[in-house]
C-alpha atoms as a PDB file:
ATOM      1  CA  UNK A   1     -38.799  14.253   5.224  1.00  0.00           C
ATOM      2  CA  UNK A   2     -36.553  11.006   5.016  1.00  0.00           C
ATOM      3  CA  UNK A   3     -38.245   8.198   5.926  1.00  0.00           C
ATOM      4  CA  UNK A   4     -36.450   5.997   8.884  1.00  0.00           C
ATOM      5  CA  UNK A   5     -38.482   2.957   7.900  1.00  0.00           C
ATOM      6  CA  UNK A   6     -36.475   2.398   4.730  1.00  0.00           C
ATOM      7  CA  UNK A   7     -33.249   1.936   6.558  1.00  0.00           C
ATOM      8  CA  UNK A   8     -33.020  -2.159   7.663  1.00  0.00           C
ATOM      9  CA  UNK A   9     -29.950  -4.592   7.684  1.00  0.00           C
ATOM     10  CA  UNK A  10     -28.904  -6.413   4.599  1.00  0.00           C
ATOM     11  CA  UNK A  11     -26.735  -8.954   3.862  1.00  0.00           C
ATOM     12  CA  UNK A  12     -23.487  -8.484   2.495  1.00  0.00           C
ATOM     13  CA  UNK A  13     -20.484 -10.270   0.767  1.00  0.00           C
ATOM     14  CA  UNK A  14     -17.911  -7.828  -0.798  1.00  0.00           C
ATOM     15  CA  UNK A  15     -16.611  -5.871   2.125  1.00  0.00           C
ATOM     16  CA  UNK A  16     -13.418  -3.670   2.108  1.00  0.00           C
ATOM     17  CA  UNK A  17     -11.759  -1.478   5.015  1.00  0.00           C
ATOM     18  CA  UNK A  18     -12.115   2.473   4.202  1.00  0.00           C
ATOM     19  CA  UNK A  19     -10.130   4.491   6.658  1.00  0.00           C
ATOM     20  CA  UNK A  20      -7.322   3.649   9.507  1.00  0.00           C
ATOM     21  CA  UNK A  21      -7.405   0.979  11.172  1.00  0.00           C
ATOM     22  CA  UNK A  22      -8.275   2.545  14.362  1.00  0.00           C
ATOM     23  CA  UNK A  23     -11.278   4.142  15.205  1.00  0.00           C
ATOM     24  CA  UNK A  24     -11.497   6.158  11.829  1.00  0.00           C
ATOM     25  CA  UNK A  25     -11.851   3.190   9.682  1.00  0.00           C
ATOM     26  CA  UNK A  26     -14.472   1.264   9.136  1.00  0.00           C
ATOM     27  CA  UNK A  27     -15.693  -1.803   7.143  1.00  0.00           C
ATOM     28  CA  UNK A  28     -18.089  -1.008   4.035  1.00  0.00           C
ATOM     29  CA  UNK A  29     -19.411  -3.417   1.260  1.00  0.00           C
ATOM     30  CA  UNK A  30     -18.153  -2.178  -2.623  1.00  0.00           C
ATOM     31  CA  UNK A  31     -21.788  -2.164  -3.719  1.00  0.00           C
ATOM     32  CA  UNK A  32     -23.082   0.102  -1.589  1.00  0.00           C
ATOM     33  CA  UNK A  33     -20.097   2.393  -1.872  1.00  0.00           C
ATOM     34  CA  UNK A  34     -21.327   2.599  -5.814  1.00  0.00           C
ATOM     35  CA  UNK A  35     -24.892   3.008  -4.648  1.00  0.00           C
ATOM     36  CA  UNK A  36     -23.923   5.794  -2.125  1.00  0.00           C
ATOM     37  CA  UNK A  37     -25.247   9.568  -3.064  1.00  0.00           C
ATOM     38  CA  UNK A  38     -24.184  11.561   0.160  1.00  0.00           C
ATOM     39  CA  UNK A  39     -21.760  10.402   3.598  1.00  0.00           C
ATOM     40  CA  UNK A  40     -22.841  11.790   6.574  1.00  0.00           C
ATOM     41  CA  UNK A  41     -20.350  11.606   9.339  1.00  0.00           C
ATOM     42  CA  UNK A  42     -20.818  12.132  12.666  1.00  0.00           C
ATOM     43  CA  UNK A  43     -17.580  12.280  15.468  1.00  0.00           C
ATOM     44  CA  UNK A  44     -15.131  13.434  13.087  1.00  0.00           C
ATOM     45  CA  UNK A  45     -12.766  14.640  16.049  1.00  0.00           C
ATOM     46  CA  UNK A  46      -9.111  14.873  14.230  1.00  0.00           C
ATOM     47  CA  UNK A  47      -8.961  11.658  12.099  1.00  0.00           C
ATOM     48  CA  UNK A  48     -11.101  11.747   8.668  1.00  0.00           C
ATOM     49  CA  UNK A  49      -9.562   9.261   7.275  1.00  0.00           C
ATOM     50  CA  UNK A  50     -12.388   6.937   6.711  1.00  0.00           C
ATOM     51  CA  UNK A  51     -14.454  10.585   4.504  1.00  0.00           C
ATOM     52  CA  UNK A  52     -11.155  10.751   2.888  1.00  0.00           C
ATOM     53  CA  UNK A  53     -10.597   7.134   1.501  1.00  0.00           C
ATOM     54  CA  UNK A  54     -14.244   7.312   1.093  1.00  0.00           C
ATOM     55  CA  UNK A  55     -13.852  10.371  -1.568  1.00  0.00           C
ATOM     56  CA  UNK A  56     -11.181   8.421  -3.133  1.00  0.00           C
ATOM     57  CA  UNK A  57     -13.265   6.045  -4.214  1.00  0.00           C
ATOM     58  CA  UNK A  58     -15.815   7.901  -5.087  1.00  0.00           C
ATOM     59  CA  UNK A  59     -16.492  11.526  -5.641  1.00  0.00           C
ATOM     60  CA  UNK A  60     -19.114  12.201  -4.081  1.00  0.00           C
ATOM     61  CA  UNK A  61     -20.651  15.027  -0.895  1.00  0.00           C
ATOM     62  CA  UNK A  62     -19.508  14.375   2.096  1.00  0.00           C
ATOM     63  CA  UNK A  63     -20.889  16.632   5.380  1.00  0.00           C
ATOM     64  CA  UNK A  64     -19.258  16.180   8.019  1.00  0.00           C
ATOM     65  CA  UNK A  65     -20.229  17.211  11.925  1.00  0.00           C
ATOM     66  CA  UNK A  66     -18.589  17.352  15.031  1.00  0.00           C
ATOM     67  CA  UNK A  67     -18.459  20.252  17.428  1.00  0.00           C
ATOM     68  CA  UNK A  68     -15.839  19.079  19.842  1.00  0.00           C
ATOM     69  CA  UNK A  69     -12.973  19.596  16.820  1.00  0.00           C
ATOM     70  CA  UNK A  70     -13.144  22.897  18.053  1.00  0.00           C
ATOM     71  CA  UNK A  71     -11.210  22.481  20.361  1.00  0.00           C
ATOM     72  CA  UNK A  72      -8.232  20.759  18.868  1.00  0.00           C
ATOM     73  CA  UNK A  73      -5.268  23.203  18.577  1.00  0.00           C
ATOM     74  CA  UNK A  74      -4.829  23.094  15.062  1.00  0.00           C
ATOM     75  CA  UNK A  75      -7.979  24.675  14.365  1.00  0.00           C
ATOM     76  CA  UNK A  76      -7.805  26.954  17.175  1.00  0.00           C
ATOM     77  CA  UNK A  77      -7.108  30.967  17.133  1.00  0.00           C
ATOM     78  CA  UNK A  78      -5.071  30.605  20.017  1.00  0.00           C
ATOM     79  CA  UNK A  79      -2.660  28.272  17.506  1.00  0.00           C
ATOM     80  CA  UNK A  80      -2.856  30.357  14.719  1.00  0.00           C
ATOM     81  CA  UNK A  81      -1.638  33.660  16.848  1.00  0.00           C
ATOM     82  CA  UNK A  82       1.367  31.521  18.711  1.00  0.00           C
ATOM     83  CA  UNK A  83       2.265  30.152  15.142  1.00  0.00           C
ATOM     84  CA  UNK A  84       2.128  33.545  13.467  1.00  0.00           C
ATOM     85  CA  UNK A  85       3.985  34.910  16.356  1.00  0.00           C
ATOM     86  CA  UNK A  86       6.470  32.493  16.526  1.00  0.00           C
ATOM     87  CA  UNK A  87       7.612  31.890  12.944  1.00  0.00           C
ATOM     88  CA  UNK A  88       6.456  35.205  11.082  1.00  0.00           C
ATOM     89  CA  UNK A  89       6.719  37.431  14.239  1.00  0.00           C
ATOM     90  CA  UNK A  90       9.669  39.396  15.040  1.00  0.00           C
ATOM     91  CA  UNK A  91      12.082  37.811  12.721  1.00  0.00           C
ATOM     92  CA  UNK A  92      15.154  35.846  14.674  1.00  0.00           C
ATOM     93  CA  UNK A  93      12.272  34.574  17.219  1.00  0.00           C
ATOM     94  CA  UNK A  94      12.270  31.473  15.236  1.00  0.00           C
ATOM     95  CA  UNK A  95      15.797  31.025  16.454  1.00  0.00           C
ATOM     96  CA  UNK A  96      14.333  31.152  20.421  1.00  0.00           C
ATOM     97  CA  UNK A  97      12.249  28.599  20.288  1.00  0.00           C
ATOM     98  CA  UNK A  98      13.760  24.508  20.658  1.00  0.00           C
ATOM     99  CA  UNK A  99      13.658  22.079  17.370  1.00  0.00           C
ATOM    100  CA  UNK A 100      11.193  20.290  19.206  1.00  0.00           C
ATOM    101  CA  UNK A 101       9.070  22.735  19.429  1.00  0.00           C
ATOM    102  CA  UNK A 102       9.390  24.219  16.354  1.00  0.00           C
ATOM    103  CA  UNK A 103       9.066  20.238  14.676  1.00  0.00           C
ATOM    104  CA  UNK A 104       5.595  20.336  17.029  1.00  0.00           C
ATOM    105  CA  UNK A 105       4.343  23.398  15.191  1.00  0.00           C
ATOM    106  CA  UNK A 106       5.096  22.884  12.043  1.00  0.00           C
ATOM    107  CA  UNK A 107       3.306  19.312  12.475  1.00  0.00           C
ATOM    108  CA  UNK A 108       0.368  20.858  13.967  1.00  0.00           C
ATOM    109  CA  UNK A 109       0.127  23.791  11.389  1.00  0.00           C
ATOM    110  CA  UNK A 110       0.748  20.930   8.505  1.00  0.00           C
ATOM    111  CA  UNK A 111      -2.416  19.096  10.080  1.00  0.00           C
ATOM    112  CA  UNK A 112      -4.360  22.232   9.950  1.00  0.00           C
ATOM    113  CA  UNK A 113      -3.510  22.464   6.038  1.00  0.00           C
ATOM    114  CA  UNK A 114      -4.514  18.868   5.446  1.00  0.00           C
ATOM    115  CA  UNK A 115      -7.998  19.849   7.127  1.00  0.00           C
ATOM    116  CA  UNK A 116      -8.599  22.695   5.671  1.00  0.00           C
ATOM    117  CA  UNK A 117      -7.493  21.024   2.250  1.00  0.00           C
ATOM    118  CA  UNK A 118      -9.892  17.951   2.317  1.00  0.00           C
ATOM    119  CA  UNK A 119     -12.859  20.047   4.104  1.00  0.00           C
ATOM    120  CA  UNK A 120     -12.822  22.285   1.200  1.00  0.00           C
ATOM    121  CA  UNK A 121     -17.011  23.132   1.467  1.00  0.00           C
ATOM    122  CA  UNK A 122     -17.339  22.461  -2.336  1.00  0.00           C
ATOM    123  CA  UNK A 123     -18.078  18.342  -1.612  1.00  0.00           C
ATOM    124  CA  UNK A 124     -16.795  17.824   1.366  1.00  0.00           C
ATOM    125  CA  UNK A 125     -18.454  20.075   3.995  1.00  0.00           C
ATOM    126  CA  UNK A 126     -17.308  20.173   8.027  1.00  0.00           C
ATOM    127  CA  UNK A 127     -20.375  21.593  10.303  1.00  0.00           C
ATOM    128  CA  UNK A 128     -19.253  22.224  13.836  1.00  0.00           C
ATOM    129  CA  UNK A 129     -22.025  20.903  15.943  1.00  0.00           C
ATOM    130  CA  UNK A 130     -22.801  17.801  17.747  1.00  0.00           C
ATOM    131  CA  UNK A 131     -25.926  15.745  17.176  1.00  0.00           C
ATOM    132  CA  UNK A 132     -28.841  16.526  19.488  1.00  0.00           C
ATOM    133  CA  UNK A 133     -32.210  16.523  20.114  1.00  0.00           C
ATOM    134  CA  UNK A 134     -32.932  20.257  19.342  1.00  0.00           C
ATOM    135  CA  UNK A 135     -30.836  22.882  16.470  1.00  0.00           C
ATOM    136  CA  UNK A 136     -28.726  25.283  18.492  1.00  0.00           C
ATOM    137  CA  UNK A 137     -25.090  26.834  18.667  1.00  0.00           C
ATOM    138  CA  UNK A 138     -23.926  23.508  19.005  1.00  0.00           C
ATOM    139  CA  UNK A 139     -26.452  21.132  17.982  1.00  0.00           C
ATOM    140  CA  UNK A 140     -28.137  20.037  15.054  1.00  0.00           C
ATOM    141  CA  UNK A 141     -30.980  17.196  14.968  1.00  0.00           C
ATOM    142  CA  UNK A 142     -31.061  14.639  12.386  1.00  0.00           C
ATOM    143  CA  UNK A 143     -34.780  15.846  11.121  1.00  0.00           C
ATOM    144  CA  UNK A 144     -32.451  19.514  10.407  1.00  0.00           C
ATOM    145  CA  UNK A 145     -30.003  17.071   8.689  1.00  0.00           C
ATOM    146  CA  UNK A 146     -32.168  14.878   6.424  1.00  0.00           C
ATOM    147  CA  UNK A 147     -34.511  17.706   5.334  1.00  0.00           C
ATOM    148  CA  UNK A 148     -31.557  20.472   4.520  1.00  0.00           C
ATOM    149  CA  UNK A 149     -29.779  17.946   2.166  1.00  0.00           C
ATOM    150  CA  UNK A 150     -31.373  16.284  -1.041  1.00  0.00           C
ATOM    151  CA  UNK A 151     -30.733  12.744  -0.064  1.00  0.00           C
ATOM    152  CA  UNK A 152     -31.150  10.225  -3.326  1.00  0.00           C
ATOM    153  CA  UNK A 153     -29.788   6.975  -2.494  1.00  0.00           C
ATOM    154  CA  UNK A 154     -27.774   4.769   0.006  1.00  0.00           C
ATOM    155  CA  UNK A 155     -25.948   7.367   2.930  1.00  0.00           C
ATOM    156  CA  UNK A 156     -23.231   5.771   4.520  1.00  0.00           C
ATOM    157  CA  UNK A 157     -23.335   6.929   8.264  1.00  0.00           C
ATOM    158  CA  UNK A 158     -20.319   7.051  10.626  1.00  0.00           C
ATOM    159  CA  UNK A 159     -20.494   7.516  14.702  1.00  0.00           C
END
């Protein structure tokens, strides 16, 4: 079982931006990116940026988990069947539909690539579930977390 009590505040000196600049980045110190075994990420949403530049740097697992990215439209069914449809449907449909809507699909199917690209469950695993108190459909509890993965050193954490 990991043991909480380990984790306390330390000072550091070397500190670089990983991520955008917006809410998925976030400011990490260069020795504890070396240090680092696993990221866990938690609120991943539709910006990964900050697992991404992370990987860059070093390869390394990364698991991410956030169950409200379910309902972003790139990931959805509902997307996949209207982009199907639309562009390998019925053959001049294609024609039918507006440039800007055709510009907003391709964009949105283009995300979906990127996603399923970096998320690619060899190092970089995406669970869809929100932290809770208890495991469920949707949940997962940090004792689930720590004990499931083989944690060796320094985890970087994101909210």
């Amino acid at each position: 079982m990991f043991d909480f009590n380990k984790c306390h505040p330390i000072e550091l000196d070397d500190l670089v931006r990983i991520g955008n600049e917006n809410d998925g980045g976030y400011i990490v110190s260069k020795r504890q990116i070396e240090k680092t075994d696993i990221v866990l990420s938690f609120g991943v949403r539709d910006d990964w940026t900050f697992e991404d530049d992370f990987s860059k740097r070093k390869d390394i697992k990364i698991y991410s988990y956030d169950y409200s990215t379910k309902d972003l439209p790139f990931l959805s069914n509902k997307f996949i069947k209207k982009f199907i449809n639309a562009f390998l449907g019925a053959g001049i449909s294609i024609l039918r539909l507006r440039p800007n809507r055709i510009k907003h699909y391709l964009g949105v199917f283009h995300r979906a690539n990127d996603f399923y690209k970096f998320f690619d469950e060899k190092k970089r695993h995406f669970i869809p579930k929100f932290i809770g108190q208890y495991d469920d459909e949707q949940n997962i509890c940090f004792e689930t977390i720590f004990n499931s993965i083989d944690v060796g050193g320094v985890i970087w954490t994101s909210f």
